[in-house]
Protein backbone atom coordinates (compact mmCIF):
# COMPACT_ATOMS: atom_id res chain seq x y z
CA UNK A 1 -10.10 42.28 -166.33
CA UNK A 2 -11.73 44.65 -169.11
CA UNK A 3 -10.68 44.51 -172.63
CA UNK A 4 -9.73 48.56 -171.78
CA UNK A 5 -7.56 47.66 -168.84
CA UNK A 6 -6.08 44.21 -170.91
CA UNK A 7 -5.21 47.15 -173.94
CA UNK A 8 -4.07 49.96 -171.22
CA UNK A 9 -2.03 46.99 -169.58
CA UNK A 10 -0.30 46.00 -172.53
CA UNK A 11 0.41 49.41 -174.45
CA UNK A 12 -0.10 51.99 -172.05
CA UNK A 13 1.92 54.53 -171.60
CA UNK A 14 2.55 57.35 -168.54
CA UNK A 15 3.81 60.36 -169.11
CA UNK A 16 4.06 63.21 -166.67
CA UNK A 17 3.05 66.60 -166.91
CA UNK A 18 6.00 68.59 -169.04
CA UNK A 19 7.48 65.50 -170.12
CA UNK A 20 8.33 64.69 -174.20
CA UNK A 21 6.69 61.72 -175.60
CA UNK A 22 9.42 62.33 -178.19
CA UNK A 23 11.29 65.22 -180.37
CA UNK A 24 11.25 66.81 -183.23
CA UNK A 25 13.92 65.46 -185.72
CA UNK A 26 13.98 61.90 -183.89
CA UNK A 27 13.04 58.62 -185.16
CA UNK A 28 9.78 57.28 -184.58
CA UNK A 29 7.96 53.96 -184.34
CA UNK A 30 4.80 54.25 -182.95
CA UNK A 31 1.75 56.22 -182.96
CA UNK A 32 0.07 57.30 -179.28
CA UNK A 33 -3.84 57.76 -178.57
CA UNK A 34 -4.49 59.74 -175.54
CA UNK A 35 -6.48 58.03 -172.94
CA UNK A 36 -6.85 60.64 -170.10
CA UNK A 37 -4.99 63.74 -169.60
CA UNK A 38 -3.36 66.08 -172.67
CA UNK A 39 -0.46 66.50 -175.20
CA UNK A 40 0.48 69.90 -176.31
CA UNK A 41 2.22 69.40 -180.23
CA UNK A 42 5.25 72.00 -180.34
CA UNK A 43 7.68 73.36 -183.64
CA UNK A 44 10.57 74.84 -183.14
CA UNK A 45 10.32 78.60 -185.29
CA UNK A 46 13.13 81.08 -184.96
CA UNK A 47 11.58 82.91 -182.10
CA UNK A 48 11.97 79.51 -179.98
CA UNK A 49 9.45 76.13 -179.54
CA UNK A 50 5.86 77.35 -180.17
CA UNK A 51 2.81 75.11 -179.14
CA UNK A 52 0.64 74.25 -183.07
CA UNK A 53 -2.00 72.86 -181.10
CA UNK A 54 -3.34 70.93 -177.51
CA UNK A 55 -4.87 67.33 -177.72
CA UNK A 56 -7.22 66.25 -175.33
CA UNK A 57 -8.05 62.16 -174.31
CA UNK A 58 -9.64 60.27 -177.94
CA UNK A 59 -7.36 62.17 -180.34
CA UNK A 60 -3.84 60.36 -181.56
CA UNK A 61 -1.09 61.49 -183.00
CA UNK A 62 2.77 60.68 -184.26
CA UNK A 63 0.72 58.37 -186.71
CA UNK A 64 3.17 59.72 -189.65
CA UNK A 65 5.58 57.38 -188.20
CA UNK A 66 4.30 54.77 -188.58
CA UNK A 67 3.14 55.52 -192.18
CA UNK A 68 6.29 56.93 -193.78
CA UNK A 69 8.57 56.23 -191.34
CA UNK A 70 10.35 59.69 -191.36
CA UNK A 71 11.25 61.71 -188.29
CA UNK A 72 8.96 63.62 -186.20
CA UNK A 73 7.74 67.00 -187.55
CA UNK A 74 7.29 67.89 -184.58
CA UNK A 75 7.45 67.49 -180.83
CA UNK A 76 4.66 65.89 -178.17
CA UNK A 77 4.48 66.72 -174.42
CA UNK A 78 2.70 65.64 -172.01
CA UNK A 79 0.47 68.79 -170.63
CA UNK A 80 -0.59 67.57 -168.31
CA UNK A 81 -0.10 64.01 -166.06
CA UNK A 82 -0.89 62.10 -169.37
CA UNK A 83 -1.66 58.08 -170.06
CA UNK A 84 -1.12 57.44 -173.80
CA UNK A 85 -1.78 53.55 -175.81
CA UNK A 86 1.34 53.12 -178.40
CA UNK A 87 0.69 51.54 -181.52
CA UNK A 88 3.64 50.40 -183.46
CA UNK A 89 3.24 49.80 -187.00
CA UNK A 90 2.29 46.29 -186.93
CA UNK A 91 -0.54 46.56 -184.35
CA UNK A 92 -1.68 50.37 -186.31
CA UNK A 93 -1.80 48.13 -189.54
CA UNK A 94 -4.06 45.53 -188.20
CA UNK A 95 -6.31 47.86 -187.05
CA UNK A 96 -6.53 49.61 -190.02
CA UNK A 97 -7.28 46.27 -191.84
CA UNK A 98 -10.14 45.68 -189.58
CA UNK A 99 -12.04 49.07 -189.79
CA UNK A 100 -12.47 51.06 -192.32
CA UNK A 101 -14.22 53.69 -190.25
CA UNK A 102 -10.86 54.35 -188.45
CA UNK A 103 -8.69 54.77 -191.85
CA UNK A 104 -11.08 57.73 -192.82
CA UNK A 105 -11.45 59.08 -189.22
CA UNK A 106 -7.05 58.81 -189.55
CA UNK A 107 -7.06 60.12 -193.18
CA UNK A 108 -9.86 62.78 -192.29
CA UNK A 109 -7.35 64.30 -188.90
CA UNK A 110 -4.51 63.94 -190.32
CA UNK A 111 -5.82 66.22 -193.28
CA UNK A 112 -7.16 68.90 -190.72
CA UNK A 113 -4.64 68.96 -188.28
CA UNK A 114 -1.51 69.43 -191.50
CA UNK A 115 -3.92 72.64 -192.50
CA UNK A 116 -4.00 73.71 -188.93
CA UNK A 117 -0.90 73.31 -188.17
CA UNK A 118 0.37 75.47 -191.35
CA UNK A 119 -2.35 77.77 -190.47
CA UNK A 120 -0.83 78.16 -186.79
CA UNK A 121 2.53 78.07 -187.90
CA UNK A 122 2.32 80.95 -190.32
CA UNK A 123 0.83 82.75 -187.99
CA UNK A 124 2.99 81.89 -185.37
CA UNK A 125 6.39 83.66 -187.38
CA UNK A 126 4.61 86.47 -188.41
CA UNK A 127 6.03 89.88 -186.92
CA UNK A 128 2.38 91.32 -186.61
CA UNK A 129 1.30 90.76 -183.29
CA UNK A 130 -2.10 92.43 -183.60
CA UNK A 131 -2.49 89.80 -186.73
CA UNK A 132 -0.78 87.33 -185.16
CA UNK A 133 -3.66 87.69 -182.12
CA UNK A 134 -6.63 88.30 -184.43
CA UNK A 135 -5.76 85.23 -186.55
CA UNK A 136 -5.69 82.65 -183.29
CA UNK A 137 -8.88 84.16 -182.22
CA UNK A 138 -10.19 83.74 -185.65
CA UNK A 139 -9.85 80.19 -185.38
CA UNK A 140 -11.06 79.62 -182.08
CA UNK A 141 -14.62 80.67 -183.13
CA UNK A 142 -14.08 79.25 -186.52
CA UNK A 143 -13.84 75.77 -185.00
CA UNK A 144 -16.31 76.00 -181.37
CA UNK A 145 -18.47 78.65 -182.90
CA UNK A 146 -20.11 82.06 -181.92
CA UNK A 147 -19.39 83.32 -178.28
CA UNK A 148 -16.21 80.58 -177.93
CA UNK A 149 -14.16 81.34 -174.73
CA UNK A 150 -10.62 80.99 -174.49
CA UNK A 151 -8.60 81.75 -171.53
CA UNK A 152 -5.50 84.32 -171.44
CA UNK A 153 -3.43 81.57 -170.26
CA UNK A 154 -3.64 79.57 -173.75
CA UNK A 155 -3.31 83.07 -175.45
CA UNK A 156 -0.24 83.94 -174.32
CA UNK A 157 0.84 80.36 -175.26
CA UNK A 158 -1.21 79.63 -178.76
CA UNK A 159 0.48 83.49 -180.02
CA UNK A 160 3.68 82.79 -178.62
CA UNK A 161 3.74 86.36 -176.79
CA UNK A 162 4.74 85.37 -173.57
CA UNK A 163 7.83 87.68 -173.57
CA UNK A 164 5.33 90.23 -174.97
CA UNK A 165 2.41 89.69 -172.47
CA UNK A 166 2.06 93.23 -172.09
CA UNK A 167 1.56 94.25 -175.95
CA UNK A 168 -0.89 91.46 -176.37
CA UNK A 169 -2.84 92.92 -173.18
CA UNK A 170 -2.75 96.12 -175.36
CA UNK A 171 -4.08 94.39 -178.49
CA UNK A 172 -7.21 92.61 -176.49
CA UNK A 173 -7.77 95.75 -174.76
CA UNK A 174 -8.63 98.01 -178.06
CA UNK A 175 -10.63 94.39 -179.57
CA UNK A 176 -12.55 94.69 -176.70
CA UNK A 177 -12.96 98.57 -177.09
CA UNK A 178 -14.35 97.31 -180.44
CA UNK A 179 -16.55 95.21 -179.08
CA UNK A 180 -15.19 91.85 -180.72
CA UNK A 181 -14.30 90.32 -177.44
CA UNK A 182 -15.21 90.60 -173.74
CA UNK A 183 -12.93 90.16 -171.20
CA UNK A 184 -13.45 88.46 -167.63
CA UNK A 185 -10.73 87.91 -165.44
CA UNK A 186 -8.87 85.14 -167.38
CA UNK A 187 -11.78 84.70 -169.52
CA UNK A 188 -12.42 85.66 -173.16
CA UNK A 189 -14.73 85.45 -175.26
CA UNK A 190 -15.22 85.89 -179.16
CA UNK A 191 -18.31 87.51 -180.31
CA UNK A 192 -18.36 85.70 -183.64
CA UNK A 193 -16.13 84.71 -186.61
CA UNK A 194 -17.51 87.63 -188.87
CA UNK A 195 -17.11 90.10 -186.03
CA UNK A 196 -13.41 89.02 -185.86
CA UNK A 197 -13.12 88.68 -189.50
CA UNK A 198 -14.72 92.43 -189.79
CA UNK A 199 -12.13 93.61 -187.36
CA UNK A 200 -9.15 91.72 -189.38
CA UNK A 201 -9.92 93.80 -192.26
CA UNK A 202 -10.23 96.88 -190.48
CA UNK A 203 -6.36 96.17 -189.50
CA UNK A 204 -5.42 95.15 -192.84
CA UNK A 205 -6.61 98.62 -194.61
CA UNK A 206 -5.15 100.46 -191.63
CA UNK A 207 -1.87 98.77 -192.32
CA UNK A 208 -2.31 99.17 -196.10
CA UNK A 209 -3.36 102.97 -195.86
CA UNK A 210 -2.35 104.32 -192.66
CA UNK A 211 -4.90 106.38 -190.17
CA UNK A 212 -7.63 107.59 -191.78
């Protein structure tokens, strides 16, 4: 037996696809890195439970659990059919005694994914929907880069429009009218961050000063 399988068999973890690894507002214990399959993080806003952001297979989280042992921020589930390793705090301590590398890769996520998370979460309860898309698209090509594709799909879910799925068809329609997108099917893709960034001040002075 591998020392992968020996680890999987000890703390693994299956979860299937739709299922909560836990809740917001519970107590947790333990930590979870994602093996195979993916963990959508959810917040409950006033206009209902809104995805922050998806995890693929390498990336952890819940770690805040084990490090201040409040209650979850926030809730995890399983996106798909999902096999997570759980580290309670003794095991996530000894680990972080034996590698430095992993406290700062810890210490480094934890800092990006609290700023994306407010980022997304802001955005998320504003009532501007043409903002509200421009701002998700701004950081999809912020973080993958020029020409980033996204599908429709996670659009719908990453604004929280899907009981306004026709208003944000509207909204990409006259982006890609301004040639800052392209469309494809489900398929779209974002020129470039200062193409979207252009267009998000355009919006901003025509909300400001009206029609010119």
């Amino acid at each position: 037996m591998s020392n992968e399988d020996d680890i999987l068999g000890r703390y693994g973890r299956q979860f299937a696809a739709g299922e909560y690894i836990f809740k917001e507002g519970a107590v947790g214990e333990e930590m979870f890195i994602i093996h195979t399959g993916s963990v959508k993080i959810t917040k409950k806003t006033d206009d209902g439970e809104k995805t922050l952001v998806t995890l693929g297979a390498g990336d952890f989280f819940g770690e805040m659990a084990v490090i201040d042992k409040d209650v979850r921020s926030a809730s995890a589930i399983a996106a798909a059919d999902t096999v997570c390793i759980a580290l309670n705090e003794e095991l996530f301590e000894q680990q972080m005694q034996r590698n430095a590398k992993i406290v700062k890769k810890i210490l480094k996520n934890m800092s990006s994914r609290i700023r994306l998370m407010n980022e997304q979460l802001k955005n998320l309860t504003t009532k501007d929907f043409n903002m509200r898309v421009v701002n998700t698209l701004l950081m999809h090509v912020s973080k993958s880069g020029d020409n980033s594709v996204t599908s429709l799909s996670s659009l719908v879910t990453e604004t929280g429009m899907d009981e306004n799925k026709p208003k944000l068809l509207e909204i990409l329609g006259a982006m890609e009218k301004a040639k800052v997108i392209v469309i494809n099917g489900d398929s779209i893709t974002v020129s470039s961050a200062d193409n979207i960034g252009k267009y998000k001040q355009y919006l901003e002075m025509k909300k400001a000063f009206g029609e010119i």
